[in-house]
C-alpha atoms as a PDB file:
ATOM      1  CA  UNK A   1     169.504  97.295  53.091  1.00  0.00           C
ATOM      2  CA  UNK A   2     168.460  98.617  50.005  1.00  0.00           C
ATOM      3  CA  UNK A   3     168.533 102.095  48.927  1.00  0.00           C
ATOM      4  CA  UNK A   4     164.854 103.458  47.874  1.00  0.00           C
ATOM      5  CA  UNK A   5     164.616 104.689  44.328  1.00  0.00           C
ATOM      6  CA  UNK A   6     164.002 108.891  44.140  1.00  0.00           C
ATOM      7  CA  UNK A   7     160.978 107.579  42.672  1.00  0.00           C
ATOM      8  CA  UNK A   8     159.578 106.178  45.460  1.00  0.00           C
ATOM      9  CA  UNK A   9     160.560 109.107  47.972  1.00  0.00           C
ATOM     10  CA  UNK A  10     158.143 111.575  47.386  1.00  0.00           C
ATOM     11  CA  UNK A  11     154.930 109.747  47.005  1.00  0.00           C
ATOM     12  CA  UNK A  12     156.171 107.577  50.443  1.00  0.00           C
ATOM     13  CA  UNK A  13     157.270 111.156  51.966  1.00  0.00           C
ATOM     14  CA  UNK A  14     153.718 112.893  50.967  1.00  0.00           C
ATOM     15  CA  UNK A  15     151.690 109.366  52.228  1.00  0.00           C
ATOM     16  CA  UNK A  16     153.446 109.713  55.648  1.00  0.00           C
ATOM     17  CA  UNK A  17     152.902 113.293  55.993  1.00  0.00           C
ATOM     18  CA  UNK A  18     149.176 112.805  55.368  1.00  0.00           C
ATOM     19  CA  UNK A  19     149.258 109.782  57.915  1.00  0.00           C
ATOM     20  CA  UNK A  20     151.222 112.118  60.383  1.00  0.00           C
ATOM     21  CA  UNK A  21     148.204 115.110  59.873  1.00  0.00           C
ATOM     22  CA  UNK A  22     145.450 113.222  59.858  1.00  0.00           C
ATOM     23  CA  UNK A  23     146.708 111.316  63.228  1.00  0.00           C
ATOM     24  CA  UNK A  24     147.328 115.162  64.320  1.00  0.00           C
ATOM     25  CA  UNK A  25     144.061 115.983  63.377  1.00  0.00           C
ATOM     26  CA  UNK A  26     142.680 113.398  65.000  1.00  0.00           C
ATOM     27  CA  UNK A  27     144.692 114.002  68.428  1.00  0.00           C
ATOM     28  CA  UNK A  28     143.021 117.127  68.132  1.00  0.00           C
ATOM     29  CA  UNK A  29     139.356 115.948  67.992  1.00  0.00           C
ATOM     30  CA  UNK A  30     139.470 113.358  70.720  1.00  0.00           C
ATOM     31  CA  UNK A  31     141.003 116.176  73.092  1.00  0.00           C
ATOM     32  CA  UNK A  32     138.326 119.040  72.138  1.00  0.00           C
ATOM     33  CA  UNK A  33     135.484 116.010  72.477  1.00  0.00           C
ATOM     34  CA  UNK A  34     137.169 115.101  76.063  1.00  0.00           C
ATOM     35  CA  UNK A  35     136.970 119.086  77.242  1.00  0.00           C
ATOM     36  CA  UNK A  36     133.570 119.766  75.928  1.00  0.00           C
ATOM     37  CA  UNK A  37     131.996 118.259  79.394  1.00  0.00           C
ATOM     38  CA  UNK A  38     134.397 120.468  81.159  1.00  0.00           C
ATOM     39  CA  UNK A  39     133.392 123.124  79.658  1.00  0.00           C
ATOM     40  CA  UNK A  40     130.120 123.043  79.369  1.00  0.00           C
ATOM     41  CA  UNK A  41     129.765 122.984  83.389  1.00  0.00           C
ATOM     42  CA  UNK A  42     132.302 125.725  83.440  1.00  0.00           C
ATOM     43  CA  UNK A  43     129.341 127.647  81.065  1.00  0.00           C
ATOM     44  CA  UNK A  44     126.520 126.528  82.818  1.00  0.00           C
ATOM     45  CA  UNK A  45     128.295 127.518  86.179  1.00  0.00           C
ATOM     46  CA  UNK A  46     128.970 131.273  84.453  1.00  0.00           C
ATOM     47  CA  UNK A  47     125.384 131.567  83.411  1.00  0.00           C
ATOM     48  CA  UNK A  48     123.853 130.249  86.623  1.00  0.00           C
ATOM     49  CA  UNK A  49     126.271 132.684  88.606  1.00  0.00           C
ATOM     50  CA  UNK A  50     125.007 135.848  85.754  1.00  0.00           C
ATOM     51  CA  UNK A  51     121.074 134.638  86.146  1.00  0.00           C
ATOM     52  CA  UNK A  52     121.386 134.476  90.288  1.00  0.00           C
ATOM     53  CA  UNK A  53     123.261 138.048  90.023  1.00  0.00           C
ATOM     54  CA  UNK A  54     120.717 139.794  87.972  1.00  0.00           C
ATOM     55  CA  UNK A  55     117.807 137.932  90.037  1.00  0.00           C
ATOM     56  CA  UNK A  56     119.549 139.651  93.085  1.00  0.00           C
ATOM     57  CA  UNK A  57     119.432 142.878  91.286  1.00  0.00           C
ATOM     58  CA  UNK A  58     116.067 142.393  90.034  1.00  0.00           C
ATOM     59  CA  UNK A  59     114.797 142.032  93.833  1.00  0.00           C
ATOM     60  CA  UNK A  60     116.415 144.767  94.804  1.00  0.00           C
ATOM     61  CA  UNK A  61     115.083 147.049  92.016  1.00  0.00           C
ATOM     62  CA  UNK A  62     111.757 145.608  93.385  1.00  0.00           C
ATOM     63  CA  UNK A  63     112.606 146.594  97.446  1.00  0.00           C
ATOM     64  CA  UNK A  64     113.634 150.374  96.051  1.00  0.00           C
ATOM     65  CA  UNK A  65     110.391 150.600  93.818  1.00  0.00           C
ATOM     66  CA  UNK A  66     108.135 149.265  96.605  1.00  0.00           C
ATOM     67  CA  UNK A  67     109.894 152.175  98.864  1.00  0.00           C
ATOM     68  CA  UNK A  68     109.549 155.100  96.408  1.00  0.00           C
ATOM     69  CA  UNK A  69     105.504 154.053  96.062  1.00  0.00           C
ATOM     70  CA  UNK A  70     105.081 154.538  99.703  1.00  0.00           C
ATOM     71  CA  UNK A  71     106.792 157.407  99.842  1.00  0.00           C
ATOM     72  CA  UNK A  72     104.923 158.907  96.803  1.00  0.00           C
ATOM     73  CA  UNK A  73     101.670 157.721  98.805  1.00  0.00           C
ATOM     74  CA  UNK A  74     102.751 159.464 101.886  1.00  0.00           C
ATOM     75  CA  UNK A  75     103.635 162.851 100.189  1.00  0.00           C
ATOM     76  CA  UNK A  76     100.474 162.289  98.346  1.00  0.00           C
ATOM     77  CA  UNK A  77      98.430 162.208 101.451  1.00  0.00           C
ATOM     78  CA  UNK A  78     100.714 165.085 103.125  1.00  0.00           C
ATOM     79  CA  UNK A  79      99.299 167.352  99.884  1.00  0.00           C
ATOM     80  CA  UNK A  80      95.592 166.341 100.085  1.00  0.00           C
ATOM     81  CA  UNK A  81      95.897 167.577 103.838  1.00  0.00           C
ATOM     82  CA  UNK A  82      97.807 170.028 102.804  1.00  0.00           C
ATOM     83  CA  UNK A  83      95.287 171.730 101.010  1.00  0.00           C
ATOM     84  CA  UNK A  84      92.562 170.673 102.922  1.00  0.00           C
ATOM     85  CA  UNK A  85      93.892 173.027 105.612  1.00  0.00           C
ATOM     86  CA  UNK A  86      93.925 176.159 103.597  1.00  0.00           C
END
């Protein structure tokens, strides 16, 4: 087996460790691309959950508001009669 010249060592050392990052790199890619479905239902499951949640609060905002009218109509009417009697 024959020993390498120094001259060869660095340019073979700085060839494999560009060979070793971009396989890294590319490791890296393939496993991001693989998760994005994941976590794009995981999103979509986080907004759905926020947009049902505020259309619950929305209806109730709507119930309360619906109340307070009536009530204003019924004080309303109580102060029409109200000074109707005097």
């Amino acid at each position: 087996m024959a020993v390498p010249d120094s001259g060869d060592f660095w340019p073979n050392l700085f060839s494999g460790g560009v060979g070793a990052a971009l396989g890294a790199l590319g490791t890296v890619v393939v496993a991001v691309l693989n998760r994005q479905p994941a976590m794009a239902s995981l999103v979509d499951a986080r907004i759905r959950t926020l947009i049902e949640s505020y259309e619950r609060h929305v209806g109730d905002l709507q119930r309360q508001i619906r109340q307070l009218e009536s009530k204003v109509d019924m004080l309303t009417r109580a102060l029409e009669e109200a000074g109707d009697r005097r």
